[in-house]
PDB file of N, CA and C in Angstrom:
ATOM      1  N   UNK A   1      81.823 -73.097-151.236  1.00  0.00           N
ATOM      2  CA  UNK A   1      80.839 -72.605-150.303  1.00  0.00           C
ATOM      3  C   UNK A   1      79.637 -72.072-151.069  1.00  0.00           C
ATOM      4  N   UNK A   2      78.437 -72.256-150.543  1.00  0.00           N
ATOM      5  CA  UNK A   2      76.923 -72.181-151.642  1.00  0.00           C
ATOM      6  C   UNK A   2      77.336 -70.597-151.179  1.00  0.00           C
ATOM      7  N   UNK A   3      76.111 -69.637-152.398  1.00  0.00           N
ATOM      8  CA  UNK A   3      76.250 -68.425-151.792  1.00  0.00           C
ATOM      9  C   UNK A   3      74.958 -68.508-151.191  1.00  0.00           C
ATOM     10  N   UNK A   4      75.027 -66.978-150.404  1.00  0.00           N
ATOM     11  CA  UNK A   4      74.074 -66.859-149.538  1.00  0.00           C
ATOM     12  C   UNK A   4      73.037 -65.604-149.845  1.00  0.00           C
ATOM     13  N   UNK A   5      71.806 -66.074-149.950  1.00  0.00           N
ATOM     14  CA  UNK A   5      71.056 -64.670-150.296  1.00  0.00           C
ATOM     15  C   UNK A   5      70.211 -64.173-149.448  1.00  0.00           C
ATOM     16  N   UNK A   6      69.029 -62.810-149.185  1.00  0.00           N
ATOM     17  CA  UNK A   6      68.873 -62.467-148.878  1.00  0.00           C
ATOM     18  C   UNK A   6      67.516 -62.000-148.488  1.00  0.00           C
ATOM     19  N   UNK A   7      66.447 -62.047-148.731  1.00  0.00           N
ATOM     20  CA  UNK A   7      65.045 -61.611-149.238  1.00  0.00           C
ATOM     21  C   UNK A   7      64.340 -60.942-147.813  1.00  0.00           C
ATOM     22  N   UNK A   8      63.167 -60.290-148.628  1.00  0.00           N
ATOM     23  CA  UNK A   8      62.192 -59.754-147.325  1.00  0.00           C
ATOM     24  C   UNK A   8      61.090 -59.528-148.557  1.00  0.00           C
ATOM     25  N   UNK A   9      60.012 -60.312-147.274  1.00  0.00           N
ATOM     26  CA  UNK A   9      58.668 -59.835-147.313  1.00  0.00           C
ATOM     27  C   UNK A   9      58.084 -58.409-148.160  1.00  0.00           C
ATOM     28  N   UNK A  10      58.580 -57.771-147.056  1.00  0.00           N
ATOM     29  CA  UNK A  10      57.975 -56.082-147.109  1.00  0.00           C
ATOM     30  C   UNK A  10      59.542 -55.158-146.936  1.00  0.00           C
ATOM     31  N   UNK A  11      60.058 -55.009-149.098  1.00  0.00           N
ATOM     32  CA  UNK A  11      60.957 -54.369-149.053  1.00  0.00           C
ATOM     33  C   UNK A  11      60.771 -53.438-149.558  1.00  0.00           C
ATOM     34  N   UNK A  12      60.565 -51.966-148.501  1.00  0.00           N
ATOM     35  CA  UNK A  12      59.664 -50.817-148.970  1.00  0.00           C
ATOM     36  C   UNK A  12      60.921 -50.113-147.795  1.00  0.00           C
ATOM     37  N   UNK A  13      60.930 -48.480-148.056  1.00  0.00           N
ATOM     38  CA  UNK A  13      61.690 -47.899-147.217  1.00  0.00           C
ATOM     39  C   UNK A  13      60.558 -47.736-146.067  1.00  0.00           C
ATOM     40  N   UNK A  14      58.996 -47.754-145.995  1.00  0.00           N
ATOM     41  CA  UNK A  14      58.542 -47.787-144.305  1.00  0.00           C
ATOM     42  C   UNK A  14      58.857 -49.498-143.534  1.00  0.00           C
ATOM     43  N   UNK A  15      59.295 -50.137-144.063  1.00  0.00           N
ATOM     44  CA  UNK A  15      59.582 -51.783-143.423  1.00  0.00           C
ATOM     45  C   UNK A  15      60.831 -51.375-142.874  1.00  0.00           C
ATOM     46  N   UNK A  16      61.581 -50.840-143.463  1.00  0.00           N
ATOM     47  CA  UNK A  16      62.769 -50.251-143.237  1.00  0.00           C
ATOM     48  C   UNK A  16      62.813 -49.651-142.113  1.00  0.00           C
ATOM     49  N   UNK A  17      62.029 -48.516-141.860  1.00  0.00           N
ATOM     50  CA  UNK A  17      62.089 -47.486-141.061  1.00  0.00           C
ATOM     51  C   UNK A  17      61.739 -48.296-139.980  1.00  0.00           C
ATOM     52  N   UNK A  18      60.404 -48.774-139.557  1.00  0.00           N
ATOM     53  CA  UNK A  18      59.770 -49.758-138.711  1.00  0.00           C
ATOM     54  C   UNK A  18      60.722 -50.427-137.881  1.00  0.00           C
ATOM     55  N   UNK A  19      61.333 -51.258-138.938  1.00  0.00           N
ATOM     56  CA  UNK A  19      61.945 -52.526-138.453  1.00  0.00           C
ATOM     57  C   UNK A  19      63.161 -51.985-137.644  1.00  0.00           C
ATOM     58  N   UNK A  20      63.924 -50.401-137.802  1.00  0.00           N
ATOM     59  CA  UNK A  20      64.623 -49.513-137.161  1.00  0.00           C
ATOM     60  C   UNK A  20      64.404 -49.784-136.189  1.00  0.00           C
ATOM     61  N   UNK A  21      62.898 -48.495-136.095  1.00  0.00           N
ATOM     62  CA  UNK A  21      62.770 -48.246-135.063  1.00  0.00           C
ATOM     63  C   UNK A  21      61.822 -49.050-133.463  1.00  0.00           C
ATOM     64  N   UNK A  22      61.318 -50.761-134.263  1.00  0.00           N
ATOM     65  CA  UNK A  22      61.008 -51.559-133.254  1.00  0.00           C
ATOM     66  C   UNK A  22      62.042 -52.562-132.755  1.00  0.00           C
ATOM     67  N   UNK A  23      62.991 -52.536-133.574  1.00  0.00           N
ATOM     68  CA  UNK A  23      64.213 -53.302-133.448  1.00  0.00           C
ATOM     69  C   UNK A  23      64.101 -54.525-133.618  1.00  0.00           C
ATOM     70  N   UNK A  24      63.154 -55.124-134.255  1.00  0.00           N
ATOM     71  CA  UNK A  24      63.271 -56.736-135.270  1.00  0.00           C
ATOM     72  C   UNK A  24      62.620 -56.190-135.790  1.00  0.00           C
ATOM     73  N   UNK A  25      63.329 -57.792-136.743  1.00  0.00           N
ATOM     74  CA  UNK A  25      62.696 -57.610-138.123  1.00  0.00           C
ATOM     75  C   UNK A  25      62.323 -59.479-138.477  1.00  0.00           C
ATOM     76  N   UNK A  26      61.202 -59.998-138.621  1.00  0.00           N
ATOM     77  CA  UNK A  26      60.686 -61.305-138.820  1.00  0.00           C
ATOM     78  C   UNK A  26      60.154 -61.504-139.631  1.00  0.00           C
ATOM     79  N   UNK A  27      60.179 -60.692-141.346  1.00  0.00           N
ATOM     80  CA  UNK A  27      60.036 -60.878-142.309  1.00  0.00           C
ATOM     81  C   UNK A  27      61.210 -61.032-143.127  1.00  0.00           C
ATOM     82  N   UNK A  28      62.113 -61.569-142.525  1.00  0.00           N
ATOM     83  CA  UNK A  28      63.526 -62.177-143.455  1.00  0.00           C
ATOM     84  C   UNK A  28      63.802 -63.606-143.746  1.00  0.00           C
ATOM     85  N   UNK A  29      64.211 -64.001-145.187  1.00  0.00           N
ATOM     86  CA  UNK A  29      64.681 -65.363-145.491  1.00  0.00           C
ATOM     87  C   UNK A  29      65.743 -65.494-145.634  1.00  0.00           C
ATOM     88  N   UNK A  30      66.212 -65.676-145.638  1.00  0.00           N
ATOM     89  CA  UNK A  30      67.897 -66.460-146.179  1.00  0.00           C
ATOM     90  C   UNK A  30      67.991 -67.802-147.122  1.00  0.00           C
ATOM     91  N   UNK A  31      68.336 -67.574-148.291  1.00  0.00           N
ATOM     92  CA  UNK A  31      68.546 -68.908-149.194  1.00  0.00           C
ATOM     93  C   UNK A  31      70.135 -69.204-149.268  1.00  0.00           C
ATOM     94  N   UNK A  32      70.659 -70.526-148.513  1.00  0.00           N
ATOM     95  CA  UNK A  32      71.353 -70.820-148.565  1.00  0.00           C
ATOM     96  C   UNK A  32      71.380 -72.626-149.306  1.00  0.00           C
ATOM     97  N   UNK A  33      72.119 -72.874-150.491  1.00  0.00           N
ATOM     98  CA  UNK A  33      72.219 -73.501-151.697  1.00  0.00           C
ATOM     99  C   UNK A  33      70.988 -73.860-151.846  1.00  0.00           C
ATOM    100  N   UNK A  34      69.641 -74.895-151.727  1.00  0.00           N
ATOM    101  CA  UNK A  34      68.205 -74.887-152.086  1.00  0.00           C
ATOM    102  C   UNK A  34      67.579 -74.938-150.754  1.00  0.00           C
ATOM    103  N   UNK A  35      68.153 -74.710-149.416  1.00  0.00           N
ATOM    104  CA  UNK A  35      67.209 -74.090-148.158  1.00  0.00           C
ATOM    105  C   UNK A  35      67.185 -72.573-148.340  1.00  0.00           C
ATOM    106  N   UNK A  36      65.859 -72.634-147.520  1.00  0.00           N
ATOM    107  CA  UNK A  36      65.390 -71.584-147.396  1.00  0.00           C
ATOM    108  C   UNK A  36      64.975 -71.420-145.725  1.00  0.00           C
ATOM    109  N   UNK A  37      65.691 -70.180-145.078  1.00  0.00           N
ATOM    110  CA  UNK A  37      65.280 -70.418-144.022  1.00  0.00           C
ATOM    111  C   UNK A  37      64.542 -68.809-143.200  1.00  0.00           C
ATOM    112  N   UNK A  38      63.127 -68.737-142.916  1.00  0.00           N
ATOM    113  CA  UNK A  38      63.148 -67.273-141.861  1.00  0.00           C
ATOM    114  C   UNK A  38      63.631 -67.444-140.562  1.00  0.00           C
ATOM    115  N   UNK A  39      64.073 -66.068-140.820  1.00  0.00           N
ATOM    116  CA  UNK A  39      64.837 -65.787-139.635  1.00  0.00           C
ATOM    117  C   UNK A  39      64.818 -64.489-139.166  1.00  0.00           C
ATOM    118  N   UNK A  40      64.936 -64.525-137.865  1.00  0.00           N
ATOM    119  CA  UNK A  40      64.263 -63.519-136.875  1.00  0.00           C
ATOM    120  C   UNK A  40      65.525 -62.486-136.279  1.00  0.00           C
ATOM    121  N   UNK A  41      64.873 -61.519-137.008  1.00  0.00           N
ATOM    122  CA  UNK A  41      66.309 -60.583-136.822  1.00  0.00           C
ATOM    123  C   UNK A  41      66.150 -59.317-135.411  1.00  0.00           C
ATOM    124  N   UNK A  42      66.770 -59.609-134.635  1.00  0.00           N
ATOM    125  CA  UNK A  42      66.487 -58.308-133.452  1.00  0.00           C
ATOM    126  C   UNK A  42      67.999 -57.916-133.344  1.00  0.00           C
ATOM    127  N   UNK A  43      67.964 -56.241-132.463  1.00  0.00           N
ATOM    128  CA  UNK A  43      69.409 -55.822-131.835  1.00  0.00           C
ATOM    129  C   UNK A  43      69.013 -56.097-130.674  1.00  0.00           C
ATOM    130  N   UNK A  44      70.226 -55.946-129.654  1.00  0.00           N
ATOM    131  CA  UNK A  44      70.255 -56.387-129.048  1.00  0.00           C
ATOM    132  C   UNK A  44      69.363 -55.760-127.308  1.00  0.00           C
ATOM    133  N   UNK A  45      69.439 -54.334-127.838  1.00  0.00           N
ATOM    134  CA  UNK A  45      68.284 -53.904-126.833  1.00  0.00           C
ATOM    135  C   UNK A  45      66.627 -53.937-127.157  1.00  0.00           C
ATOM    136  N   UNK A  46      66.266 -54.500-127.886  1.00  0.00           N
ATOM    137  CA  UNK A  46      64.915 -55.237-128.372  1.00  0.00           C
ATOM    138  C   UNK A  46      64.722 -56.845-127.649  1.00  0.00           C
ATOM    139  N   UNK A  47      66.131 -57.070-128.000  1.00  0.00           N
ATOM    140  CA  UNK A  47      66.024 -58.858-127.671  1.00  0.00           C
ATOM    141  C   UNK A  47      66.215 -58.918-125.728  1.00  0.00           C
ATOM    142  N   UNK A  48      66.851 -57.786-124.954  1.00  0.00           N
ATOM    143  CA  UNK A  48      66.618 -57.409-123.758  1.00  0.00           C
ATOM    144  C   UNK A  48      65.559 -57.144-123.567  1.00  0.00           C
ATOM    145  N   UNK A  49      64.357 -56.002-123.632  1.00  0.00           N
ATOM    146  CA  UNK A  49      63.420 -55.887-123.427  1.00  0.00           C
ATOM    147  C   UNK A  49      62.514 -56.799-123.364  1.00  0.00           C
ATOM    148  N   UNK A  50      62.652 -57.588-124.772  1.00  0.00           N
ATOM    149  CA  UNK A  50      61.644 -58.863-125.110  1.00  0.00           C
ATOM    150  C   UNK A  50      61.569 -59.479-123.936  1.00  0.00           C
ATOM    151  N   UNK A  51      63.000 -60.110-123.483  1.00  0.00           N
ATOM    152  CA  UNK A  51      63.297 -61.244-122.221  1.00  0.00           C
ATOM    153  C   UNK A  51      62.988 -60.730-120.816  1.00  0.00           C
ATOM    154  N   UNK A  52      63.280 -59.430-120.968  1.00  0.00           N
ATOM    155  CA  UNK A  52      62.740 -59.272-119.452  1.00  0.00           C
ATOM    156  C   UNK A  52      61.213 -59.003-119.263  1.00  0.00           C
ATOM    157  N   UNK A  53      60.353 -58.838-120.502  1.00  0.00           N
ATOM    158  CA  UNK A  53      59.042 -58.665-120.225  1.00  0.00           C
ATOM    159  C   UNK A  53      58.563 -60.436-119.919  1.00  0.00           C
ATOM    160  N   UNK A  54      58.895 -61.043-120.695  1.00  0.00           N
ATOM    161  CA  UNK A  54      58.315 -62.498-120.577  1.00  0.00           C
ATOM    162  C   UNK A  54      58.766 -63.099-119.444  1.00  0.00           C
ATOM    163  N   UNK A  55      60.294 -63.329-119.073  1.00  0.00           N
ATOM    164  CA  UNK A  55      60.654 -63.558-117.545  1.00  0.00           C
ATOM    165  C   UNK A  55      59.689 -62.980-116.598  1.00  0.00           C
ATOM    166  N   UNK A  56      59.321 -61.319-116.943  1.00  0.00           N
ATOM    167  CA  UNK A  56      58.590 -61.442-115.333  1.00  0.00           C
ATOM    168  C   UNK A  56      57.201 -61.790-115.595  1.00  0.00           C
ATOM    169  N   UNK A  57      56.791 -61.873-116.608  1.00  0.00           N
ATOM    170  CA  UNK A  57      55.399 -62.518-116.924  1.00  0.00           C
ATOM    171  C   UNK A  57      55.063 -63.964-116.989  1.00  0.00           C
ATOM    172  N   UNK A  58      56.364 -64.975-117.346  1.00  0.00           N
ATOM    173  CA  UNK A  58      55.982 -66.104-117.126  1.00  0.00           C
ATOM    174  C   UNK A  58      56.898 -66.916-117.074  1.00  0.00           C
ATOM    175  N   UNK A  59      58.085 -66.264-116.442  1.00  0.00           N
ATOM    176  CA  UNK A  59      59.081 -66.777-115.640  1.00  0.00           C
ATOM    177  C   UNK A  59      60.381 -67.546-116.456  1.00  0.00           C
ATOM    178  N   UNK A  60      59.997 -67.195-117.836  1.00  0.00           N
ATOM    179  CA  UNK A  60      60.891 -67.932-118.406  1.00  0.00           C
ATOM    180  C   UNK A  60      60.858 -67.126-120.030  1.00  0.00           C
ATOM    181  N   UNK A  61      61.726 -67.062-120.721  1.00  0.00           N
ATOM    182  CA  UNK A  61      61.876 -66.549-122.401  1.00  0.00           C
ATOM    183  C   UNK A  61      61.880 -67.447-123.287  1.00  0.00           C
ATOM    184  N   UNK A  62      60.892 -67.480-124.228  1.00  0.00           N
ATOM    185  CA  UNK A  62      61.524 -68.437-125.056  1.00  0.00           C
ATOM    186  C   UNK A  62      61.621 -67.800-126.369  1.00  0.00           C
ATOM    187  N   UNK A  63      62.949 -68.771-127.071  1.00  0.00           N
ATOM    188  CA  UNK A  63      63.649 -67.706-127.818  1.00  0.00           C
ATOM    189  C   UNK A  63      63.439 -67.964-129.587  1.00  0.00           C
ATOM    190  N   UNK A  64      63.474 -67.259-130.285  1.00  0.00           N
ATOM    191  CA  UNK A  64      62.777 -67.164-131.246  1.00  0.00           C
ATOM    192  C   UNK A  64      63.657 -68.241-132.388  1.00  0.00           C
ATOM    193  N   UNK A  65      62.835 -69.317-133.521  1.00  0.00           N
ATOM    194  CA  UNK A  65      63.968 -70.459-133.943  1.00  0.00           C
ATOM    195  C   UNK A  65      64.674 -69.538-134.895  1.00  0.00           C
ATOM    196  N   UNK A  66      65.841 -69.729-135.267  1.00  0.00           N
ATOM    197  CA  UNK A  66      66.817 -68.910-136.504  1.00  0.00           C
ATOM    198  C   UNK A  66      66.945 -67.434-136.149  1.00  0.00           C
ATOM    199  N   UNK A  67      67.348 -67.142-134.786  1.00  0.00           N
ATOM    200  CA  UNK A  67      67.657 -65.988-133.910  1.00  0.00           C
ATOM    201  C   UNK A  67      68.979 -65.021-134.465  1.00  0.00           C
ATOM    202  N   UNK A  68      68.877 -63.705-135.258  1.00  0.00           N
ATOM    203  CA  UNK A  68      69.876 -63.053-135.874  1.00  0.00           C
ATOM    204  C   UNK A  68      70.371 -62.584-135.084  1.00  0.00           C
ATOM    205  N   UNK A  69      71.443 -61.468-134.151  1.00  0.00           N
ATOM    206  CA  UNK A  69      71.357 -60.683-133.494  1.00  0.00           C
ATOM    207  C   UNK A  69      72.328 -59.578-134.385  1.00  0.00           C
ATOM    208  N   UNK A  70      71.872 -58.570-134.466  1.00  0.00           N
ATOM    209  CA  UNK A  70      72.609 -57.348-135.035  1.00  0.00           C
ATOM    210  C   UNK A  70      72.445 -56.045-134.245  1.00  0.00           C
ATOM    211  N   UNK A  71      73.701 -55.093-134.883  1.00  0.00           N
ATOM    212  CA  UNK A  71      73.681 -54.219-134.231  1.00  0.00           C
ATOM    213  C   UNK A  71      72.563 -52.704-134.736  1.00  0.00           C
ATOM    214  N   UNK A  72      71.993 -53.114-135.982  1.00  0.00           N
ATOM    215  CA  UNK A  72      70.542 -52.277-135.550  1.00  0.00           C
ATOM    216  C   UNK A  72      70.518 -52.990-136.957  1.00  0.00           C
ATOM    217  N   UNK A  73      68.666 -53.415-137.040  1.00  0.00           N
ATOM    218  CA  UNK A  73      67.933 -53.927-137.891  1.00  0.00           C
ATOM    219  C   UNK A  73      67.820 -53.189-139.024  1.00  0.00           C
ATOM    220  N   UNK A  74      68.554 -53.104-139.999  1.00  0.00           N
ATOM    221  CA  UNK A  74      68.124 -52.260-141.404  1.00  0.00           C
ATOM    222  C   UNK A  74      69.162 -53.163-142.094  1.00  0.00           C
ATOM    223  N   UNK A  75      68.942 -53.032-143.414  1.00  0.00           N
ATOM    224  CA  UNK A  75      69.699 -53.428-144.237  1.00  0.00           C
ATOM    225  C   UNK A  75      70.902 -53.615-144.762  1.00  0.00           C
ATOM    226  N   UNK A  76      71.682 -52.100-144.342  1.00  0.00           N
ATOM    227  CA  UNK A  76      73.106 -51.981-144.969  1.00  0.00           C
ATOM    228  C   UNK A  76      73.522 -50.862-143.513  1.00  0.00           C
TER     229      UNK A  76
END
């Protein structure tokens, strides 16, 4: 199995804090064996909010490609 790594953009403890407290985080890659992929990290009451603002605004969600879902956006 390739290993799997990890990276960010903006790895500072305020990206950190941020990405807490807006609940994604869309400055993440993942290198898995020579892909590289971003990926869009939200919990799960961020990724609620998101959907119900766009449903009632335009009737439909669309959902973000390489969708993480965790139980709160920080690191460890």
């Amino acid at each position: 199995m390739s290993e799997i790594k990890v990276y960010f953009l903006e790895d500072t403890e305020l990206a950190e804090y941020e990405a807490v407290n807006k609940g994604f985080r869309l400055d993440v890659y993942v290198k898995i064996a020579d892909d590289i992929f971003n990926v869009a990290v939200y919990d799960i009451v961020r990724l609620q909010q998101d959907f119900e603002l766009e449903a009632e605004n335009y009737g439909y969600h669309s959902v973000d490609p390489n969708l993480i879902l965790v139980r709160k956006v920080k690191k460890r």
